[in-house]
PDB file of N, CA and C in Angstrom:
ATOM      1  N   UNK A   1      38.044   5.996-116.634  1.00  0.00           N
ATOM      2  CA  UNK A   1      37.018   5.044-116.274  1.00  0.00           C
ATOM      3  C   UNK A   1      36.513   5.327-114.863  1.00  0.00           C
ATOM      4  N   UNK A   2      35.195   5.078-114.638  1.00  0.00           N
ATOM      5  CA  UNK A   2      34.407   5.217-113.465  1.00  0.00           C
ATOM      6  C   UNK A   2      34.854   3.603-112.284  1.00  0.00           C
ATOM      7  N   UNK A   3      34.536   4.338-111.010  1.00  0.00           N
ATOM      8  CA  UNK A   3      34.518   3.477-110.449  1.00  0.00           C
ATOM      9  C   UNK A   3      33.446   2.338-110.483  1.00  0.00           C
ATOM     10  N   UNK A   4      33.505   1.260-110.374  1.00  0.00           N
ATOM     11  CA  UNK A   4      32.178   0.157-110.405  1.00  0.00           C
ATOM     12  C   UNK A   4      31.720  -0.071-109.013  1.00  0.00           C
ATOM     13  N   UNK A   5      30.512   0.161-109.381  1.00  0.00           N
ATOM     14  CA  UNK A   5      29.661   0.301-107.764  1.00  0.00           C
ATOM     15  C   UNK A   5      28.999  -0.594-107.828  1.00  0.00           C
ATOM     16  N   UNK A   6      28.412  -0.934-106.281  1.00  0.00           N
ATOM     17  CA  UNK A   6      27.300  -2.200-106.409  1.00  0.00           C
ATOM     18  C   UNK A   6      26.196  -2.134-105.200  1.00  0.00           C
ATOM     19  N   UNK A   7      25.179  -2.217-105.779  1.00  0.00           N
ATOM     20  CA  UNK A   7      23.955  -1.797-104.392  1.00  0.00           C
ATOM     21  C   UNK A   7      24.178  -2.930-103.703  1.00  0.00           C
ATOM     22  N   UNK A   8      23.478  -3.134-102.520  1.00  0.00           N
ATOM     23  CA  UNK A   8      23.531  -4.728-101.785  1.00  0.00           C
ATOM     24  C   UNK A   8      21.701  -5.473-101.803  1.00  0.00           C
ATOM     25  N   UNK A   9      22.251  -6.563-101.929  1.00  0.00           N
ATOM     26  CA  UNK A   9      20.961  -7.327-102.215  1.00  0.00           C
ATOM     27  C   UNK A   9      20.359  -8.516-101.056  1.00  0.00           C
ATOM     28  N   UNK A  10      19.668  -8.223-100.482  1.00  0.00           N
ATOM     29  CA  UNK A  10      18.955  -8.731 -99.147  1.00  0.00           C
ATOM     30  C   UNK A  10      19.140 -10.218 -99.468  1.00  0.00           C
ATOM     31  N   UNK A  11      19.877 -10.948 -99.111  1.00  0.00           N
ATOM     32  CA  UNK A  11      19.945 -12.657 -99.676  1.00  0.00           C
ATOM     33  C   UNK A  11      18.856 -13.030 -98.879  1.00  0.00           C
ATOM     34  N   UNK A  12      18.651 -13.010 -97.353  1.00  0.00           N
ATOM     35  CA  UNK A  12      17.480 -13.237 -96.518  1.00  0.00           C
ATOM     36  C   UNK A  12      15.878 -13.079 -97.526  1.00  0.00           C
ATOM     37  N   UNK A  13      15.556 -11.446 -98.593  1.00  0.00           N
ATOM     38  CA  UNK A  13      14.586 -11.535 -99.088  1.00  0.00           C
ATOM     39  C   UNK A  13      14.873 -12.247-100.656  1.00  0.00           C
ATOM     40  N   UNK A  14      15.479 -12.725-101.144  1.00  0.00           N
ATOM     41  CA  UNK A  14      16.053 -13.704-102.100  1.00  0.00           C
ATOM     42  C   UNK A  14      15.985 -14.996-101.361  1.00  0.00           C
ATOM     43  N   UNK A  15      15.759 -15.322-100.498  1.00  0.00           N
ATOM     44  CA  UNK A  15      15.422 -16.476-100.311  1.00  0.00           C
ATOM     45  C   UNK A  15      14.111 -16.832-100.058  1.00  0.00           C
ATOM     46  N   UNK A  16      13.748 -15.847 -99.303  1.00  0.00           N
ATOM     47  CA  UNK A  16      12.586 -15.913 -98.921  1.00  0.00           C
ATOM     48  C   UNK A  16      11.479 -16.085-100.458  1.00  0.00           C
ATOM     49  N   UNK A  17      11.836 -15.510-101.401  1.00  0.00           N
ATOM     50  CA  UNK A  17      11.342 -15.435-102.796  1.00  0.00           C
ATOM     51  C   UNK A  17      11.497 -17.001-103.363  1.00  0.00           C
ATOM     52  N   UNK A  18      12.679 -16.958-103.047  1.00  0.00           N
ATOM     53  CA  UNK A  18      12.869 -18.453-103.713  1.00  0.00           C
ATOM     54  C   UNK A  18      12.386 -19.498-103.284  1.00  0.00           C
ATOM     55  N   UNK A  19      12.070 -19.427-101.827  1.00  0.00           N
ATOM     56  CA  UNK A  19      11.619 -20.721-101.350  1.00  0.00           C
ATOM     57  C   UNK A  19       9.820 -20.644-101.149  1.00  0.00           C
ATOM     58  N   UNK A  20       9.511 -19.688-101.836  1.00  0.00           N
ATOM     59  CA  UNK A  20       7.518 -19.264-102.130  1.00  0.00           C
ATOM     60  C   UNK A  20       7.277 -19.789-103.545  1.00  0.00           C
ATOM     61  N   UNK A  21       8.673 -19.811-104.242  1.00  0.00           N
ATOM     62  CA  UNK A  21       8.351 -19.818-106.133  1.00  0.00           C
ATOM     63  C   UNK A  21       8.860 -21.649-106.733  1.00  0.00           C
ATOM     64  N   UNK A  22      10.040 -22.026-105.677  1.00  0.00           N
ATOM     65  CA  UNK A  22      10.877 -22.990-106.303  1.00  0.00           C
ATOM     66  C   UNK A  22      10.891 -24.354-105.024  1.00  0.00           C
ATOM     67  N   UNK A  23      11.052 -25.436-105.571  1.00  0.00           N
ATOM     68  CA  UNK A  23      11.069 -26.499-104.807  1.00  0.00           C
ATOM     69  C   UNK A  23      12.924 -26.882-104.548  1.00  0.00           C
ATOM     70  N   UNK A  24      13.712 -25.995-105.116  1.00  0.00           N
ATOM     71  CA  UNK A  24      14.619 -26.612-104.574  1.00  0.00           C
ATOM     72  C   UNK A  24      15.797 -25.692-103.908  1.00  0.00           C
ATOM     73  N   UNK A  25      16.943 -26.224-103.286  1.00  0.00           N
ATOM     74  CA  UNK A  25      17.324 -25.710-101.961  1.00  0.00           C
ATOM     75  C   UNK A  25      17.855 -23.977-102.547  1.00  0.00           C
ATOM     76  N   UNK A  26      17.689 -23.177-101.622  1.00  0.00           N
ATOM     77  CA  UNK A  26      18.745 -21.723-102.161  1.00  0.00           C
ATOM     78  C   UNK A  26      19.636 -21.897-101.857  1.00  0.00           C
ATOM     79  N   UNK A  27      20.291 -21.352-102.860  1.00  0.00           N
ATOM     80  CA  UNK A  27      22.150 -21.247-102.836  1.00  0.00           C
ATOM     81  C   UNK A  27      22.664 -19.522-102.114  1.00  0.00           C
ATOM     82  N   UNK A  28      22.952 -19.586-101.082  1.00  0.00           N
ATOM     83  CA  UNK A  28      23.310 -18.669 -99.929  1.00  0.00           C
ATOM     84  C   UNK A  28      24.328 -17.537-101.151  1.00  0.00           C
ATOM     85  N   UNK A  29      23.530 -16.131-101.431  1.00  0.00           N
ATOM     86  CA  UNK A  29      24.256 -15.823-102.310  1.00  0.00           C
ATOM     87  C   UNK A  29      24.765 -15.656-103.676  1.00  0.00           C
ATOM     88  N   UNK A  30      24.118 -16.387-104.138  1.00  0.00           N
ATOM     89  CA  UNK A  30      23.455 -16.706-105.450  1.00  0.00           C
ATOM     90  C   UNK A  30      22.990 -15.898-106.335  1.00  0.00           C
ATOM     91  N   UNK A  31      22.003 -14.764-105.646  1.00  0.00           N
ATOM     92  CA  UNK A  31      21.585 -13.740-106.698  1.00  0.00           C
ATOM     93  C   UNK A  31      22.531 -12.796-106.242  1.00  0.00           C
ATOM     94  N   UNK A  32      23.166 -12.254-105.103  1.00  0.00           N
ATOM     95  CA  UNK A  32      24.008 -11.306-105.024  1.00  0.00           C
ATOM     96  C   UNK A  32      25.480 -11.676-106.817  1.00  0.00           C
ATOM     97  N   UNK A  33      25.386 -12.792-106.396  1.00  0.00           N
ATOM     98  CA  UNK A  33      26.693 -13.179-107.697  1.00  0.00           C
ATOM     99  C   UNK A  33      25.784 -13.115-108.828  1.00  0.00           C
ATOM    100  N   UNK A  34      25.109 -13.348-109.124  1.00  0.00           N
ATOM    101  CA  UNK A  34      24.091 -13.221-110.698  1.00  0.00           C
ATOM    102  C   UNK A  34      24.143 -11.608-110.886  1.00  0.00           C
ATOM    103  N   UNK A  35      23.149 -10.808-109.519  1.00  0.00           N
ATOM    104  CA  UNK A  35      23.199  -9.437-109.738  1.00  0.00           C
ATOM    105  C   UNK A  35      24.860  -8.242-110.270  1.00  0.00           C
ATOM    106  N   UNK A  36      25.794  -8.912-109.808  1.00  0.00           N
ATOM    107  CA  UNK A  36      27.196  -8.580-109.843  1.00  0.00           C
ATOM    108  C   UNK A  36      27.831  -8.760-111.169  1.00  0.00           C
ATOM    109  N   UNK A  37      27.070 -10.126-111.579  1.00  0.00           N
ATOM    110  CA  UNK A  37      27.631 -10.536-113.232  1.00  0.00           C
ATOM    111  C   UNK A  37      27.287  -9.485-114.301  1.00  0.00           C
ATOM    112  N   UNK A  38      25.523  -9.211-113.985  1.00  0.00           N
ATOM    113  CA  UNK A  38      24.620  -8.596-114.542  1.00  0.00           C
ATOM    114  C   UNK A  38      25.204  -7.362-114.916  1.00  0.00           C
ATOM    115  N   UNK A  39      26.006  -6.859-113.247  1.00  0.00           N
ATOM    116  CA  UNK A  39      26.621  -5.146-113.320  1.00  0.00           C
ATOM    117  C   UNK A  39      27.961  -5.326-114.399  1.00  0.00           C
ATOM    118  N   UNK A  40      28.665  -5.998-114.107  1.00  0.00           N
ATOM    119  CA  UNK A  40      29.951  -6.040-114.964  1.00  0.00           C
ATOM    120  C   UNK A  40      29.666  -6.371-116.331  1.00  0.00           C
ATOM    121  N   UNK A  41      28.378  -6.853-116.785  1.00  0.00           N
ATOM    122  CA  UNK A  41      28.257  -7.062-118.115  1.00  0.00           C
ATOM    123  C   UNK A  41      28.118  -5.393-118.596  1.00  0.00           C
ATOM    124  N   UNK A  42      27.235  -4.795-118.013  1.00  0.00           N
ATOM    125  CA  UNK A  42      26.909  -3.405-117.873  1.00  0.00           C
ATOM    126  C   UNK A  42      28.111  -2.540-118.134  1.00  0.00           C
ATOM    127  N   UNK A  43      29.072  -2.470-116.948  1.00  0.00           N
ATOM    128  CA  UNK A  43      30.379  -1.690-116.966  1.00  0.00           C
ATOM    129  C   UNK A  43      31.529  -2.042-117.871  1.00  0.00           C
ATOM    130  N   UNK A  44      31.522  -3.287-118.748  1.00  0.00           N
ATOM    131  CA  UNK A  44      32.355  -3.385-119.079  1.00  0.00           C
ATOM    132  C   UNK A  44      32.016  -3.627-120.813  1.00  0.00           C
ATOM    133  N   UNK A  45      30.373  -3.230-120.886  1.00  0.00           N
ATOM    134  CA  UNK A  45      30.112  -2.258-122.341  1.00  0.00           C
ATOM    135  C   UNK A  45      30.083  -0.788-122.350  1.00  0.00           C
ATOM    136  N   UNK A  46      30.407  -0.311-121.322  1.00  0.00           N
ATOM    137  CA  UNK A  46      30.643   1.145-120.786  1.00  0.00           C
ATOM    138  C   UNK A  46      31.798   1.093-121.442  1.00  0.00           C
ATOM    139  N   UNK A  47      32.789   0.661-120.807  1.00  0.00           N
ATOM    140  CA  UNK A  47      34.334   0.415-120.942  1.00  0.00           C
ATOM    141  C   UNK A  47      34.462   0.706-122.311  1.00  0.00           C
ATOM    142  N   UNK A  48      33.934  -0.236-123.208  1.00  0.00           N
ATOM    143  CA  UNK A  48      34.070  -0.295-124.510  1.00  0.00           C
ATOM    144  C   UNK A  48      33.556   0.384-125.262  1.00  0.00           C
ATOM    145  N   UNK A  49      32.779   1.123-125.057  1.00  0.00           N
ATOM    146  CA  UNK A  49      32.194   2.523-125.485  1.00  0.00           C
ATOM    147  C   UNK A  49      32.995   4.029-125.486  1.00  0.00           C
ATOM    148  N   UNK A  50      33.510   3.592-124.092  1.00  0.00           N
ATOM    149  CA  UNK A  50      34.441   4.800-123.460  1.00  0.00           C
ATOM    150  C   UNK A  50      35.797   5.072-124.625  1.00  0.00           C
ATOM    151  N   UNK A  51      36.333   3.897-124.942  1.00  0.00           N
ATOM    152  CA  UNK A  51      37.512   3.700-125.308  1.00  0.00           C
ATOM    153  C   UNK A  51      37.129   3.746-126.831  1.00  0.00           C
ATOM    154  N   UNK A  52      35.716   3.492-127.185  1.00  0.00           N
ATOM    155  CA  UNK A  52      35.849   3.600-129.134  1.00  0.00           C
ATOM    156  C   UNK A  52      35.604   5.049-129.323  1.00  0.00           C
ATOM    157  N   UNK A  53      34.461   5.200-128.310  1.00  0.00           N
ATOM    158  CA  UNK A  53      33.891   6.815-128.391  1.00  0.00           C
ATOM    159  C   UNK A  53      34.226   7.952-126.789  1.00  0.00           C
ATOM    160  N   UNK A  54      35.497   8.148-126.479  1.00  0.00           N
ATOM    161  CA  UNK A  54      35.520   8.889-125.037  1.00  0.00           C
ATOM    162  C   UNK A  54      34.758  10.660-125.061  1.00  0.00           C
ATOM    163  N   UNK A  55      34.168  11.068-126.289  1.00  0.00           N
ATOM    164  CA  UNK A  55      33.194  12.092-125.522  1.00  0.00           C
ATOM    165  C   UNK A  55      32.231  11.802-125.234  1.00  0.00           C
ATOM    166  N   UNK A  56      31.486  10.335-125.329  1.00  0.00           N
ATOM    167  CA  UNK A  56      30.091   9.750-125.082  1.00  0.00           C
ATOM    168  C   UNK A  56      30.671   8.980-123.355  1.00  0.00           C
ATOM    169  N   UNK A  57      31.677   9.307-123.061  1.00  0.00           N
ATOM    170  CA  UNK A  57      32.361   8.769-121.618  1.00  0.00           C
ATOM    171  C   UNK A  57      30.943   8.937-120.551  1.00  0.00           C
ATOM    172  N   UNK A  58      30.169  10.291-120.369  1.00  0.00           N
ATOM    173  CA  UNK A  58      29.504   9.946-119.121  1.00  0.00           C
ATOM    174  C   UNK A  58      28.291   9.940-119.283  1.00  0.00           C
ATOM    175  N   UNK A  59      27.639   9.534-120.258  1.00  0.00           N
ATOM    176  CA  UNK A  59      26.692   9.164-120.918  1.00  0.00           C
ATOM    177  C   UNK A  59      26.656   7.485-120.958  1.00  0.00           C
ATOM    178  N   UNK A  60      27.687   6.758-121.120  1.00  0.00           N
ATOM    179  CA  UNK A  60      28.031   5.428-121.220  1.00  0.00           C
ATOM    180  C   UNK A  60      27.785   5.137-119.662  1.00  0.00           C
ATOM    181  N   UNK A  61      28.882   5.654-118.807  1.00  0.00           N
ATOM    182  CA  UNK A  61      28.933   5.019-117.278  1.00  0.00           C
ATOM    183  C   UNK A  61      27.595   5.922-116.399  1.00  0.00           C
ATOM    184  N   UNK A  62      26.746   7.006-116.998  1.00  0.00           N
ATOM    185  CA  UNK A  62      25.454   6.925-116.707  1.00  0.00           C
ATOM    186  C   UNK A  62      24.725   5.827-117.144  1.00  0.00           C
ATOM    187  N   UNK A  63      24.775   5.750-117.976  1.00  0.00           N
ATOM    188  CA  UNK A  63      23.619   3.970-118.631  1.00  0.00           C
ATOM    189  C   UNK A  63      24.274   2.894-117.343  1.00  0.00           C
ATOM    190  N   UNK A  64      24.550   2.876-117.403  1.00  0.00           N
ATOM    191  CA  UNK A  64      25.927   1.378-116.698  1.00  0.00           C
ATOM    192  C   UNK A  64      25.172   1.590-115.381  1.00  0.00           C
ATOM    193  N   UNK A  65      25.279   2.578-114.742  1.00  0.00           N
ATOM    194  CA  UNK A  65      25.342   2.952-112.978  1.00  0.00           C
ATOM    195  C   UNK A  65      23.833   2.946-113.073  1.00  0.00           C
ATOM    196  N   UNK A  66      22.722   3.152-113.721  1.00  0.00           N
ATOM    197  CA  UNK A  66      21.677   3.431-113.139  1.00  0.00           C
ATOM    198  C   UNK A  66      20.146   2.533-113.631  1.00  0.00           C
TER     199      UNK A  66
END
């Protein structure tokens, strides 16, 4: 299995978004944890790919990572 990586996500321009689109308060962090859920949903159908099919291994954690 690949390591799980994670880009970083400007909460300053996530807020700034949020408070042009939405009337109510931002939660400090918020999309960094949504974006993170998003990745592990990602890596951990990798995972399960890896383990039914392991010669499709970096083909799977290419989809996942990019």
């Amino acid at each position: 299995m690949s390591e799980r990586k994670y880009f970083n996500v400007n909460e300053e321009t996530a807020k700034l978004a949020h408070d042009m689109m939405a009337m109510s308060e931002y939660k400090h962090g918020s999309k960094t944890n949504e974006y993170i859920a998003y990745c592990n949903k990602a890596y951990d159908i990798a995972e399960k790919v890896v383990e039914k099919y392991p010669k499709e291994a970096e083909k799977a954690w290419k989809m996942a990572t990019t």
